[in-house]
PDB file of N, CA and C in Angstrom:
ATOM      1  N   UNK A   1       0.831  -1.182   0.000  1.00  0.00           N
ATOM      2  CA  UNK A   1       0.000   0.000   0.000  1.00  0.00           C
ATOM      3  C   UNK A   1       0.876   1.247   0.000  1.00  0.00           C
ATOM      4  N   UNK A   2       0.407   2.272  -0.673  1.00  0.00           N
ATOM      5  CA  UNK A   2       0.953   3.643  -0.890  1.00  0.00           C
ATOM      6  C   UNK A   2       0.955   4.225   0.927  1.00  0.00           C
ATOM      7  N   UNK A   3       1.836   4.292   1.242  1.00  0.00           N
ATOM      8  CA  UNK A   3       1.944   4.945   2.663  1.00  0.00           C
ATOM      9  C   UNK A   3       3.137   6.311   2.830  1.00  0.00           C
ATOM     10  N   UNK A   4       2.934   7.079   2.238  1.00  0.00           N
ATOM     11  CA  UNK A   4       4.137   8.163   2.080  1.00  0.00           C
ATOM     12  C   UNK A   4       4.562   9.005   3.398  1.00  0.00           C
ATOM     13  N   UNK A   5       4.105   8.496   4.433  1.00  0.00           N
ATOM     14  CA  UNK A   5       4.492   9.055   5.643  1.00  0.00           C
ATOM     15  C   UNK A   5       5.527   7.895   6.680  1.00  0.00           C
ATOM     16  N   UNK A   6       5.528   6.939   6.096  1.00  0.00           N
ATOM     17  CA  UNK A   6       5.612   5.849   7.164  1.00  0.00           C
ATOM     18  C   UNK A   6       7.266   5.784   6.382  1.00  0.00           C
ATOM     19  N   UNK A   7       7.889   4.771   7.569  1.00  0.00           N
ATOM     20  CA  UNK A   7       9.207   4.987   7.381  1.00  0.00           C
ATOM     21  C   UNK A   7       9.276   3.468   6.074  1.00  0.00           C
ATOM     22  N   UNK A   8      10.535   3.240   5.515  1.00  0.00           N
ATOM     23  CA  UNK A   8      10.789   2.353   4.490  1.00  0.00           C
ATOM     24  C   UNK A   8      11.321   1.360   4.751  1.00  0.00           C
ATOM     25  N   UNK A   9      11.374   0.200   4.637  1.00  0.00           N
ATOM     26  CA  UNK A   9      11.682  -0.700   5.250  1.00  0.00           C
ATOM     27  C   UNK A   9      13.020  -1.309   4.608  1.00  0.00           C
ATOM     28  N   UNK A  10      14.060  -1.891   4.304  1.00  0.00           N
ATOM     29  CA  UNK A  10      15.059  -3.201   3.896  1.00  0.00           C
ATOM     30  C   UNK A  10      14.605  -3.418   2.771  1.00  0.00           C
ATOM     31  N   UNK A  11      13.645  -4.295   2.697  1.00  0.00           N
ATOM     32  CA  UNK A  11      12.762  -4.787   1.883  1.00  0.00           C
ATOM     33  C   UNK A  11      12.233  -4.085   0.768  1.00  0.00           C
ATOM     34  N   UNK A  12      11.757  -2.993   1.350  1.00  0.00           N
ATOM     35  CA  UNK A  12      11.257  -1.889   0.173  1.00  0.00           C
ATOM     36  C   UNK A  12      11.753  -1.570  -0.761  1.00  0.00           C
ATOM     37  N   UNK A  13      12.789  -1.355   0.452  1.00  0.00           N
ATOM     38  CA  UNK A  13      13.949  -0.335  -0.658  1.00  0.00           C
ATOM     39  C   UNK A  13      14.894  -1.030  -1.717  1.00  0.00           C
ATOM     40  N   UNK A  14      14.398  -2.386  -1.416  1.00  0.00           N
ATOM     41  CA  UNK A  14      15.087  -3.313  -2.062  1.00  0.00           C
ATOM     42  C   UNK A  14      14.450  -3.277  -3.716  1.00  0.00           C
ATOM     43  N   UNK A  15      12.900  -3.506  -3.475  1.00  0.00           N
ATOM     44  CA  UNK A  15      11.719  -3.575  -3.909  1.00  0.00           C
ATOM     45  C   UNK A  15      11.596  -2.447  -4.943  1.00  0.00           C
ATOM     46  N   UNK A  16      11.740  -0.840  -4.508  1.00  0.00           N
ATOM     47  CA  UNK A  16      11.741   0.174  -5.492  1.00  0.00           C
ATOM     48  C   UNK A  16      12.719   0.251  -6.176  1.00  0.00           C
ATOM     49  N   UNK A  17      14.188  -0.323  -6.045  1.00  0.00           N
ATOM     50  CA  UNK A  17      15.366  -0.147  -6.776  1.00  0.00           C
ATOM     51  C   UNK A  17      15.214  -1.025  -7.645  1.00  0.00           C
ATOM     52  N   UNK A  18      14.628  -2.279  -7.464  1.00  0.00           N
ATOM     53  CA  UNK A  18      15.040  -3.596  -8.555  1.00  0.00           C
ATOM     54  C   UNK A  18      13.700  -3.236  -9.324  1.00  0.00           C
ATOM     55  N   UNK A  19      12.395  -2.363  -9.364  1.00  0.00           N
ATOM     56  CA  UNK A  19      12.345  -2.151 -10.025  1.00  0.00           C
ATOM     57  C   UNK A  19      12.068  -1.165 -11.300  1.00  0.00           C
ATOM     58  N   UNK A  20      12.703  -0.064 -10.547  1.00  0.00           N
ATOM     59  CA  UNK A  20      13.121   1.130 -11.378  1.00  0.00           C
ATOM     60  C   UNK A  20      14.524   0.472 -12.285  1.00  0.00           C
ATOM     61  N   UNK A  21      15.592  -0.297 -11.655  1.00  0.00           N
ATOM     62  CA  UNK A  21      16.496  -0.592 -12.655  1.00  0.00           C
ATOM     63  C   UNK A  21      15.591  -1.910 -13.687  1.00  0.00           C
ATOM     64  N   UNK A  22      14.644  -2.362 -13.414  1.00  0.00           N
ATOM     65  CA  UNK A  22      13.852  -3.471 -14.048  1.00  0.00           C
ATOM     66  C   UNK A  22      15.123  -4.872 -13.862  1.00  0.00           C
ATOM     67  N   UNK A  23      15.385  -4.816 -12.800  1.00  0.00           N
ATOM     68  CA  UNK A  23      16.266  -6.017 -12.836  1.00  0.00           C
ATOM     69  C   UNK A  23      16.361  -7.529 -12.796  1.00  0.00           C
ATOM     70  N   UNK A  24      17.186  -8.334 -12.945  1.00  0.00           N
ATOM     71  CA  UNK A  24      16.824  -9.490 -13.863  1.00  0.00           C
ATOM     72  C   UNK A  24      16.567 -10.186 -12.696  1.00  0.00           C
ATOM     73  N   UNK A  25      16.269 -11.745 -12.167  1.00  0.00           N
ATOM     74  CA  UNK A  25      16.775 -12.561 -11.121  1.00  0.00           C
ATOM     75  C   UNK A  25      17.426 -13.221 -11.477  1.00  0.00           C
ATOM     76  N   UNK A  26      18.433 -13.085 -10.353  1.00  0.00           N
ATOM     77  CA  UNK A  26      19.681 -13.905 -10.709  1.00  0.00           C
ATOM     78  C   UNK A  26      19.264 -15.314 -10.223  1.00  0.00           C
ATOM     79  N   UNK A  27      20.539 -15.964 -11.490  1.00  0.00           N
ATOM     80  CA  UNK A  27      20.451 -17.591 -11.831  1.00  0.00           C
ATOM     81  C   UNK A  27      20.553 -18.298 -10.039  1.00  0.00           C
ATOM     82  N   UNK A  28      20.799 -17.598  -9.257  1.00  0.00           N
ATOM     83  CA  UNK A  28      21.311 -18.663  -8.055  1.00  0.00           C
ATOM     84  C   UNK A  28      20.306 -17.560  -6.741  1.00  0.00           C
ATOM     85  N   UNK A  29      20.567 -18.353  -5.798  1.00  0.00           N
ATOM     86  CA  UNK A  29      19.358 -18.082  -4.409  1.00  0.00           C
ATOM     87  C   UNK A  29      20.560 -17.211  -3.613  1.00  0.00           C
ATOM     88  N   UNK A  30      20.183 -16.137  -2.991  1.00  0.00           N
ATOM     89  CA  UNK A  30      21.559 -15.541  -2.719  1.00  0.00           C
ATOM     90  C   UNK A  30      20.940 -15.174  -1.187  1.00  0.00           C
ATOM     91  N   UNK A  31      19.851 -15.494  -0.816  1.00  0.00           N
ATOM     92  CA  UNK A  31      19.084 -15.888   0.373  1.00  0.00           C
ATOM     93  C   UNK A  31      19.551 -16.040   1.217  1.00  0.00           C
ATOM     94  N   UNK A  32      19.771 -17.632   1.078  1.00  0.00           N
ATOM     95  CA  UNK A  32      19.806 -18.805   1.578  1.00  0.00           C
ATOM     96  C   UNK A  32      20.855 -19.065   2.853  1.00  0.00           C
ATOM     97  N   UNK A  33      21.912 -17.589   2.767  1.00  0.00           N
ATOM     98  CA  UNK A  33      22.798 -17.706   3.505  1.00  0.00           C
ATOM     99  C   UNK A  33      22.413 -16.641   4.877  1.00  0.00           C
ATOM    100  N   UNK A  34      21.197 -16.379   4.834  1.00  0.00           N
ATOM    101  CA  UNK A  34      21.132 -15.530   5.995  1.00  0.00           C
ATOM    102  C   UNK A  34      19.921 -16.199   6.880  1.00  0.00           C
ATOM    103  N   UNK A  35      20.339 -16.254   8.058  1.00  0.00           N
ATOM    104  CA  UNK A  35      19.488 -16.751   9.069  1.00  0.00           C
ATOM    105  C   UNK A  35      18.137 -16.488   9.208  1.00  0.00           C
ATOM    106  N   UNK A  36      17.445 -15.192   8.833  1.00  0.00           N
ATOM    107  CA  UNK A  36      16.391 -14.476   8.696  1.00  0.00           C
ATOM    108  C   UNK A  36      15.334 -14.648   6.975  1.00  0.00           C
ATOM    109  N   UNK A  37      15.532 -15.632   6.548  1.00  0.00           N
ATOM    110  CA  UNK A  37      15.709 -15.122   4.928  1.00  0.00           C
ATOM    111  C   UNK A  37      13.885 -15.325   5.615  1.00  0.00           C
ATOM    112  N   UNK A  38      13.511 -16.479   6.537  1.00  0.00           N
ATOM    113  CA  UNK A  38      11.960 -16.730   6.400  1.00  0.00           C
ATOM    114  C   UNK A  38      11.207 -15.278   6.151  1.00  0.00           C
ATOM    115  N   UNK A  39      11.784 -14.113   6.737  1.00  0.00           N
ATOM    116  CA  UNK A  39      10.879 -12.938   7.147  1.00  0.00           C
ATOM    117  C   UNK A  39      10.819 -12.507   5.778  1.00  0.00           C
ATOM    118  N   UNK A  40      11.268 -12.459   5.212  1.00  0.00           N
ATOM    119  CA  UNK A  40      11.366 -11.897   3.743  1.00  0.00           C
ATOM    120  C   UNK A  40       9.502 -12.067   2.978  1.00  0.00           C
ATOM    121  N   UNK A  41       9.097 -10.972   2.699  1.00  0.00           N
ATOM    122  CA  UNK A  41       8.113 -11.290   2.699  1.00  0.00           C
ATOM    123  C   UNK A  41       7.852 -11.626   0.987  1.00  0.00           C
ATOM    124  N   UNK A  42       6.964 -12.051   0.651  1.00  0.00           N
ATOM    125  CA  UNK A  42       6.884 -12.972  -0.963  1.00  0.00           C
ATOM    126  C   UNK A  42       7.047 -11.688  -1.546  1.00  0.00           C
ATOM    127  N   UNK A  43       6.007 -11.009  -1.604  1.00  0.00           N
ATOM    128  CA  UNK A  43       6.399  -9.738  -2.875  1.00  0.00           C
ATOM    129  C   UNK A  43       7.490  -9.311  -2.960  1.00  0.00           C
ATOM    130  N   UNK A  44       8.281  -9.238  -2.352  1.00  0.00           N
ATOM    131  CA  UNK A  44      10.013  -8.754  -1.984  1.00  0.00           C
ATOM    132  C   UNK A  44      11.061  -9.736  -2.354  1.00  0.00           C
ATOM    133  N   UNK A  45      10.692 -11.129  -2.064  1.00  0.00           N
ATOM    134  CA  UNK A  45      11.555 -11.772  -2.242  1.00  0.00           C
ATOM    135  C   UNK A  45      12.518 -11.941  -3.504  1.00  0.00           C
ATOM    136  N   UNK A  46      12.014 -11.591  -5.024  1.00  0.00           N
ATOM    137  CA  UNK A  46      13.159 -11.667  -5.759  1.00  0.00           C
ATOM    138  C   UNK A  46      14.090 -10.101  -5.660  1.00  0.00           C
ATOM    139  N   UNK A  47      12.819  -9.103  -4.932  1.00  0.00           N
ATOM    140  CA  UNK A  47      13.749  -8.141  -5.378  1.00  0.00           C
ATOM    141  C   UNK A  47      14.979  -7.952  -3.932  1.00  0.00           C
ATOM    142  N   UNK A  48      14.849  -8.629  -3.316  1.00  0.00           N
ATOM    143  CA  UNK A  48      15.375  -8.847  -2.035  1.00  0.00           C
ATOM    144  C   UNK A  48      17.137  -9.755  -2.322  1.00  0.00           C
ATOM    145  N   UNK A  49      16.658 -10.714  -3.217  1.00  0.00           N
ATOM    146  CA  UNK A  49      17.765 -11.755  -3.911  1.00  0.00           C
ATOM    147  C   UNK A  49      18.447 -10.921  -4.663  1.00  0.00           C
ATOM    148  N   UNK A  50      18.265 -10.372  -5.839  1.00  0.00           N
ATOM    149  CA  UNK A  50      18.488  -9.247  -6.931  1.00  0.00           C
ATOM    150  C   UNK A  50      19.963  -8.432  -5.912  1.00  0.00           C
ATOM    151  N   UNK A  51      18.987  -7.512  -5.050  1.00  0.00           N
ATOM    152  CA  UNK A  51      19.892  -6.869  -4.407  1.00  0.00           C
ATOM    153  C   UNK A  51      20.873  -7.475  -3.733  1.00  0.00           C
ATOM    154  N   UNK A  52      20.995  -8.349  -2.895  1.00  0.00           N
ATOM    155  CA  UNK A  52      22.078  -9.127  -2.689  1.00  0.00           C
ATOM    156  C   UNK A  52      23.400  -9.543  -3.778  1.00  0.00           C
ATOM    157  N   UNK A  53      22.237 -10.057  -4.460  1.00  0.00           N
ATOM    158  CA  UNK A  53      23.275 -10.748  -5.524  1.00  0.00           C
ATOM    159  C   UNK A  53      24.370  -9.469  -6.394  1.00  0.00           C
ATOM    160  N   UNK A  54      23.650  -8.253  -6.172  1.00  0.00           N
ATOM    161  CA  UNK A  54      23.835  -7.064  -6.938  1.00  0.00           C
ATOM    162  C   UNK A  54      25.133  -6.006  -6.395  1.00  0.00           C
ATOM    163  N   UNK A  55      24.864  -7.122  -4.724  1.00  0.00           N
ATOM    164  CA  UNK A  55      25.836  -5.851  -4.244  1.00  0.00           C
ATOM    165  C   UNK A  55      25.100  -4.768  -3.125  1.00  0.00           C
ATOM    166  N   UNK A  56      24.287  -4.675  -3.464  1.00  0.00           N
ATOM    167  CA  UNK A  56      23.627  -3.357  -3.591  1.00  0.00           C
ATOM    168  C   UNK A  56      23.140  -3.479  -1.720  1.00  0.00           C
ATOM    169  N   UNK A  57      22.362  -4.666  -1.261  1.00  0.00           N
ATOM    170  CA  UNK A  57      22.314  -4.833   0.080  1.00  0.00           C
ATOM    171  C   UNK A  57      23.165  -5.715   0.728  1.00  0.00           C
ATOM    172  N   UNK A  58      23.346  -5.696   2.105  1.00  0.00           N
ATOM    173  CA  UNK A  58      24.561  -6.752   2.287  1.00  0.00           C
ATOM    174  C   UNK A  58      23.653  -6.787   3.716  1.00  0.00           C
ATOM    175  N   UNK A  59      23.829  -8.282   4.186  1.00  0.00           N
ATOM    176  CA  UNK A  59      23.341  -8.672   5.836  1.00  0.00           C
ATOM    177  C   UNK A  59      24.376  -7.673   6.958  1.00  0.00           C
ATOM    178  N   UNK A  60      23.294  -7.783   7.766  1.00  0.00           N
ATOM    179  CA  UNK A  60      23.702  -6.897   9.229  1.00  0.00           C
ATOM    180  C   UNK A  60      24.006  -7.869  10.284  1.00  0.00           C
ATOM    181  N   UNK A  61      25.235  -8.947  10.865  1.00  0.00           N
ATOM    182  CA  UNK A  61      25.848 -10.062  11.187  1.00  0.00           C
ATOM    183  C   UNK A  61      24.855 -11.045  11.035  1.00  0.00           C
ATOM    184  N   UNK A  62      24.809 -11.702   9.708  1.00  0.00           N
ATOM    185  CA  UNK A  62      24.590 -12.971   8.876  1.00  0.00           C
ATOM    186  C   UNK A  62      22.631 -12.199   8.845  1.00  0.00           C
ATOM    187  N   UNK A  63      22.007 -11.746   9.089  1.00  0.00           N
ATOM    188  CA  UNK A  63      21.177 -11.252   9.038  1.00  0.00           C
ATOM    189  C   UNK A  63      20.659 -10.130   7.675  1.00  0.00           C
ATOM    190  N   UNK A  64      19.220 -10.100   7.675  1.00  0.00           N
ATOM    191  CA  UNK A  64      19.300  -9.398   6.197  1.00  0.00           C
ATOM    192  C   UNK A  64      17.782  -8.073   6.701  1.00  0.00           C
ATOM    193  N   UNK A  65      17.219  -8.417   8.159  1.00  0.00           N
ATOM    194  CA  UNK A  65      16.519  -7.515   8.444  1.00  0.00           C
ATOM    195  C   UNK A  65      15.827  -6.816   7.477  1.00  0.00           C
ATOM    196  N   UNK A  66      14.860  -7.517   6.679  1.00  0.00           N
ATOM    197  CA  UNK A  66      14.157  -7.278   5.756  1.00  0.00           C
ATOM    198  C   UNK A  66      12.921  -6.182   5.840  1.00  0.00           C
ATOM    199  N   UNK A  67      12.657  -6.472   7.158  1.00  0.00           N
ATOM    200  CA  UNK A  67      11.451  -6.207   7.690  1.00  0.00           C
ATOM    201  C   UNK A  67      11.554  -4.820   8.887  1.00  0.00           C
ATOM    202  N   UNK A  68      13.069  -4.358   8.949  1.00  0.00           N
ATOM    203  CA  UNK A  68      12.633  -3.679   9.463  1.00  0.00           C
ATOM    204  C   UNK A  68      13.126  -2.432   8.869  1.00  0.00           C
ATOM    205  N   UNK A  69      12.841  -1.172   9.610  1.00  0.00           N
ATOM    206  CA  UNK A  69      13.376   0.432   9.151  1.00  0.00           C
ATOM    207  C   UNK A  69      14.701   0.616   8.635  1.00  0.00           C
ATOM    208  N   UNK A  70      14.931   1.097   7.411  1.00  0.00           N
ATOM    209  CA  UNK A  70      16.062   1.416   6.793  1.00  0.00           C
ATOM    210  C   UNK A  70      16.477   3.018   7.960  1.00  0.00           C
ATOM    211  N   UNK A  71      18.024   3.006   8.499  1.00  0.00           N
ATOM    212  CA  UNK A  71      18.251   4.476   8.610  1.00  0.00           C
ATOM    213  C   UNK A  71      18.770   4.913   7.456  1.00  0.00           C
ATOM    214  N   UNK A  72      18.439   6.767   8.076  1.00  0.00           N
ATOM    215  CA  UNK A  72      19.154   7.412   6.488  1.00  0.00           C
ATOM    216  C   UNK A  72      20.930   6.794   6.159  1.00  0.00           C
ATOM    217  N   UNK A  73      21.541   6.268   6.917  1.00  0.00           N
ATOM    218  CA  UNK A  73      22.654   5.582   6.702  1.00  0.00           C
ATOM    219  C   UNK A  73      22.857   4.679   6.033  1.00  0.00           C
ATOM    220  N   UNK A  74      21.737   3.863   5.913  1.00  0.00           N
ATOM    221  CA  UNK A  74      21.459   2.190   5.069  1.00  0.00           C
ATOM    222  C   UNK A  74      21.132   2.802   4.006  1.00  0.00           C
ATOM    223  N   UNK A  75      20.026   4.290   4.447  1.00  0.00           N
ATOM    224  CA  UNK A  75      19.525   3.792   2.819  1.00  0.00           C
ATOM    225  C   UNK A  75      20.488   5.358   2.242  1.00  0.00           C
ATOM    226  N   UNK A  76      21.448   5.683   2.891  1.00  0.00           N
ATOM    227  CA  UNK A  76      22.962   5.880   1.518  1.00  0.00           C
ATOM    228  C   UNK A  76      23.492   5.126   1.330  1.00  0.00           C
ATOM    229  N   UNK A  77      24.033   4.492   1.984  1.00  0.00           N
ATOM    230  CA  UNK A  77      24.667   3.436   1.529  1.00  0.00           C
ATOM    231  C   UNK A  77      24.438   2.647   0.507  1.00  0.00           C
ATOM    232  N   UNK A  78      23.110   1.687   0.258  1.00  0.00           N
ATOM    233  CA  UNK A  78      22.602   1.267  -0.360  1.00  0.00           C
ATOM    234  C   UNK A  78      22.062   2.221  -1.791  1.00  0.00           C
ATOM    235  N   UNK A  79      21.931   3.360  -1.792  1.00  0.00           N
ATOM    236  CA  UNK A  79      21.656   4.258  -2.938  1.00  0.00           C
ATOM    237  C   UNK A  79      23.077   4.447  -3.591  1.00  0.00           C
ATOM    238  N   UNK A  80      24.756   4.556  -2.975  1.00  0.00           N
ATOM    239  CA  UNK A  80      25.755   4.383  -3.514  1.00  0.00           C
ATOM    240  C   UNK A  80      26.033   3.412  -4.103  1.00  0.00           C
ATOM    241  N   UNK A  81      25.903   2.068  -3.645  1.00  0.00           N
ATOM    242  CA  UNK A  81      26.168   1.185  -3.977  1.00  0.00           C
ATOM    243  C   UNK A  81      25.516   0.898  -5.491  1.00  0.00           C
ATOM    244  N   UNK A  82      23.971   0.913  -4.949  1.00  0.00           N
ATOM    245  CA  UNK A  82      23.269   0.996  -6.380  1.00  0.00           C
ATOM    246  C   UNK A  82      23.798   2.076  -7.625  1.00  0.00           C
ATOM    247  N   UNK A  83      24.061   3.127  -7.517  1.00  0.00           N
ATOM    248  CA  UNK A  83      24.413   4.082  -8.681  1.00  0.00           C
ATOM    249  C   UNK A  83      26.072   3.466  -9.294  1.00  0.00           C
ATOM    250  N   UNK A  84      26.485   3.135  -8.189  1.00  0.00           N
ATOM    251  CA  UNK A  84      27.956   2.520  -8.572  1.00  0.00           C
ATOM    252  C   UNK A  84      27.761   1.655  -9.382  1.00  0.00           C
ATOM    253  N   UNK A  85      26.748   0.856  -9.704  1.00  0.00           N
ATOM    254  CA  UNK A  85      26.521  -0.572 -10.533  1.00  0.00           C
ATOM    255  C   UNK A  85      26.539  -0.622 -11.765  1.00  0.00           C
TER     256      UNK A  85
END
């Protein structure tokens, strides 16, 4: 749902990048290696993989905190990373 007040989540932001770049899914599960992958919620999940595989997000100790609030720190980070690509 359109919520333009509420904060953005991991996930989201995963979600609006993969697909403004329209990005592909990659051939392999890039998941699978984080303890948390269950929370990942379905609509997110390839664009959740994508970013991993991309670089673009990286786990917070073996963790991928999908689900919760990006700070403005994550989400520069993650906006560098992405433009770098």
């Amino acid at each position: 749902s359109f919520a333009p007040d509420e904060p953005v989540t991991r996930e989201q932001i995963a979600a609006i990048l993969f697909r403004y770049a329209k990005g592909e899914q990659p051939k392999m599960n890039r998941l699978a290696a984080f303890e948390d992958v269950g929370s990942v919620s379905a609509y997110a999940r390839d664009a959740v993989n994508w970013a991993v595989d991309q670089g673009v997000i990286n786990g917070m100790d073996g963790r991928l905190a999908p689900t919760e609030s990006a700070t403005r720190a994550q989400i520069a980070t993650i906006l560098a990373r992405f433009l770098t690509k």
